[in-house]
Protein backbone atom coordinates (compact mmCIF):
# COMPACT_ATOMS: atom_id res chain seq x y z
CA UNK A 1 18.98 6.36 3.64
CA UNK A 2 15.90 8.74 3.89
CA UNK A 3 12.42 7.24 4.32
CA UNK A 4 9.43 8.67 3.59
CA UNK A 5 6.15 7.54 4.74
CA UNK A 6 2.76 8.56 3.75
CA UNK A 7 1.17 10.84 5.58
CA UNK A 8 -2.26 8.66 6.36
CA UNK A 9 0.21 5.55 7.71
CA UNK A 10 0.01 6.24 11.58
CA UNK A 11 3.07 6.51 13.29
CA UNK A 12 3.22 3.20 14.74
CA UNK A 13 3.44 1.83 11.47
CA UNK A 14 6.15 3.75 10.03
CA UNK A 15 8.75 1.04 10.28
CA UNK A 16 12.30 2.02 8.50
CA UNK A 17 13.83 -1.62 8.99
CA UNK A 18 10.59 -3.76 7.36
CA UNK A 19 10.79 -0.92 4.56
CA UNK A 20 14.83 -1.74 4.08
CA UNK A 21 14.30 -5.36 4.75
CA UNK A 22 10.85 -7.15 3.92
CA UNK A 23 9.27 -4.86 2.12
CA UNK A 24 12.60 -4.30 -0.72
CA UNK A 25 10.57 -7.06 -2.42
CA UNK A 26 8.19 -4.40 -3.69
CA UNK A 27 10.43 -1.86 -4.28
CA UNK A 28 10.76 0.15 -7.84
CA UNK A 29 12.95 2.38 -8.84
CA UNK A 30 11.51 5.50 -10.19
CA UNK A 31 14.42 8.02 -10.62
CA UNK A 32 18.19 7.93 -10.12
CA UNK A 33 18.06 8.27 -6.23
CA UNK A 34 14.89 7.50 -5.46
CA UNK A 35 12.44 4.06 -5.26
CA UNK A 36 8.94 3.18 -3.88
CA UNK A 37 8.93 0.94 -1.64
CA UNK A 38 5.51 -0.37 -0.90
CA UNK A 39 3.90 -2.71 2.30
CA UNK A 40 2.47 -5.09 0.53
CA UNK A 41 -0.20 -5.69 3.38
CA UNK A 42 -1.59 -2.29 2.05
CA UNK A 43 -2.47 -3.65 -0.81
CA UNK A 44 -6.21 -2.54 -0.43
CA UNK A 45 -5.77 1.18 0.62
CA UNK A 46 -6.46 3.06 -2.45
CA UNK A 47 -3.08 5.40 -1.50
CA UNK A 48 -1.16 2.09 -3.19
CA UNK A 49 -2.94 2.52 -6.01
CA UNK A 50 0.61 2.88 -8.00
CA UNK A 51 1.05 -1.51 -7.48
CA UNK A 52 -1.29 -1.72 -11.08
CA UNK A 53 1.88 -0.30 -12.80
CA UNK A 54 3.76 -2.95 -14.18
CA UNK A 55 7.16 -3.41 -16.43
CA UNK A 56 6.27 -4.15 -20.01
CA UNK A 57 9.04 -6.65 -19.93
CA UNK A 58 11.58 -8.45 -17.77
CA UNK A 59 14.72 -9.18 -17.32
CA UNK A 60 16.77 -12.35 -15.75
CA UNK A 61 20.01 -12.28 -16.57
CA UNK A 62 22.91 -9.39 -17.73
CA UNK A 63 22.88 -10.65 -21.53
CA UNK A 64 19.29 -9.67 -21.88
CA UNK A 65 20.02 -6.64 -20.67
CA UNK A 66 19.77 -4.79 -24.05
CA UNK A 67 16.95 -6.37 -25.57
CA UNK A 68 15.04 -6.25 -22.04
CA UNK A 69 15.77 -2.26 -22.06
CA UNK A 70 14.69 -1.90 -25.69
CA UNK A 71 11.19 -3.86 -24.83
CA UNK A 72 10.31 -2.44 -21.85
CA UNK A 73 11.35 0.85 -23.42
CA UNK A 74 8.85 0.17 -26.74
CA UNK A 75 6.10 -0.70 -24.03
CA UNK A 76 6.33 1.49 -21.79
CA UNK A 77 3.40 4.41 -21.79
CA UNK A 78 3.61 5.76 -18.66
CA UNK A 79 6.25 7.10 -15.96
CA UNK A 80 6.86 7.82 -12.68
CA UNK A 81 7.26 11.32 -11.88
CA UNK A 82 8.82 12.74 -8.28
CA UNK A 83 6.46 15.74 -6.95
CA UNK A 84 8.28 18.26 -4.36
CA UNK A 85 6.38 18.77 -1.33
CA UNK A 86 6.78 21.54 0.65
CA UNK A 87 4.93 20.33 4.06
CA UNK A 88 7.61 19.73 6.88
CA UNK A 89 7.66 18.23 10.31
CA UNK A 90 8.39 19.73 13.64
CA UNK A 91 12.18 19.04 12.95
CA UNK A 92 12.26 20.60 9.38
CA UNK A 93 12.09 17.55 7.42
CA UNK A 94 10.10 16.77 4.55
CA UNK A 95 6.91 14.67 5.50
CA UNK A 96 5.60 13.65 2.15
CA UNK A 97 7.18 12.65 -0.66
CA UNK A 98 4.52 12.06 -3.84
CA UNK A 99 4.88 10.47 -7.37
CA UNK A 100 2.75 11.07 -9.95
CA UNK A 101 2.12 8.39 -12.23
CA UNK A 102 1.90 9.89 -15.60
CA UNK A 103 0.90 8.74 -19.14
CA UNK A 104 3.91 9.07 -21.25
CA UNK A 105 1.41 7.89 -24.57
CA UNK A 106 -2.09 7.82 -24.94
CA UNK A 107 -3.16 4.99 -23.14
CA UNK A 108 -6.51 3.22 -24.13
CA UNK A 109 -9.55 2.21 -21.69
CA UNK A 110 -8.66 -1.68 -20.59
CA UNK A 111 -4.74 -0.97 -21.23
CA UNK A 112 -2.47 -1.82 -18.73
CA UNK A 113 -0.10 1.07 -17.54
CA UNK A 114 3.12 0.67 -17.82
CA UNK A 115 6.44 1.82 -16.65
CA UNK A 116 10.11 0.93 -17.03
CA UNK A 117 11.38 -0.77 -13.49
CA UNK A 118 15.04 -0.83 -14.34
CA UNK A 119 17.22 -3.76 -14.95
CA UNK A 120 18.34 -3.37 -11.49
CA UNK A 121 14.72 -4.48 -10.19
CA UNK A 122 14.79 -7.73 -12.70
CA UNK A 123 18.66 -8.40 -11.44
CA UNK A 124 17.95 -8.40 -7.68
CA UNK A 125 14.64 -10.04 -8.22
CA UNK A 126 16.46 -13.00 -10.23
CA UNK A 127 19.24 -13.38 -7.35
CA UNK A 128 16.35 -14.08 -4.81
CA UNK A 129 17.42 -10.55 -2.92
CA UNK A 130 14.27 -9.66 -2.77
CA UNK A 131 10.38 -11.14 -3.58
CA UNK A 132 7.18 -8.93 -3.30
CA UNK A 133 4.79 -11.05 -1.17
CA UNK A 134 1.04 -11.95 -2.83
CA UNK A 135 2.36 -10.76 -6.35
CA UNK A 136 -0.16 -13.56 -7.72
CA UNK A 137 -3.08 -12.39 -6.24
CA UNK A 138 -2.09 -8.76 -7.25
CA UNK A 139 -2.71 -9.61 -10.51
CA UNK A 140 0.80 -8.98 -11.73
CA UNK A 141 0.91 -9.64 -15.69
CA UNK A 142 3.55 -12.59 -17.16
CA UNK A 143 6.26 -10.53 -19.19
């Protein structure tokens, strides 16, 4: 496992085992190796500005599986895009890794952006595995 942490999240907050552990709740999968994992006590830095991206649909059990991919699939208007960083740390290693959240359709003033999580998020989040703290008062939409 390879964590990346923003760069503006001091040092003494970069914590690999809440980001594996606690934090898993908020995780979304954005490409095949790769999620976002957010803090959810961030919630009000602007650099989390990706937690207003929701699923367009949801998905609780493996026989749904189809019609929950071809929803979320009609819905969707937006994805999440990996950006290569070139800035490195003292050792060599990558420092930042960035996503771009792009519009996939035209997407209308008031519309809520939209991107497809992955039946994998929906299965873990059904089992229990995992629960995003506060996702009421984040204003998360009912699928």
């Amino acid at each position: 496992v390879t964590c990346f942490f923003s760069k503006h999240i001091p040092d003494k907050e970069r914590n690999l085992q809440r980001a594996l552990t606690e934090w898993r709740g908020c995780e979304v999968p954005c490409h095949a190796t790769m999620s976002i994992v957010g803090d959810p006590g961030r919630r009000g830095d602007m650099a989390y500005v990706a937690h207003v991206a929701n699923d367009g649909a949801s998905c609780d059990s493996e026989e749904g599986v189809e019609e929950y991919e071809r929803v979320s699939a009609e819905r969707e208007n937006a994805e999440l895009m990996p950006l290569k960083v070139e800035e490195k740390d003292h050792k060599g290693n990558q420092m930042v890794l960035h996503f771009a959240l792009v519009a996939a359709k035209a997407i209308k003033a008031g519309e809520e952006v939209l991107v497809t999580y992955g039946f994998r998020y929906w299965e873990l989040k059904a089992k229990g595995l995992f629960h995003c703290p506060q996702d009421a008062k984040a204003g998360k939409a009912s699928k």
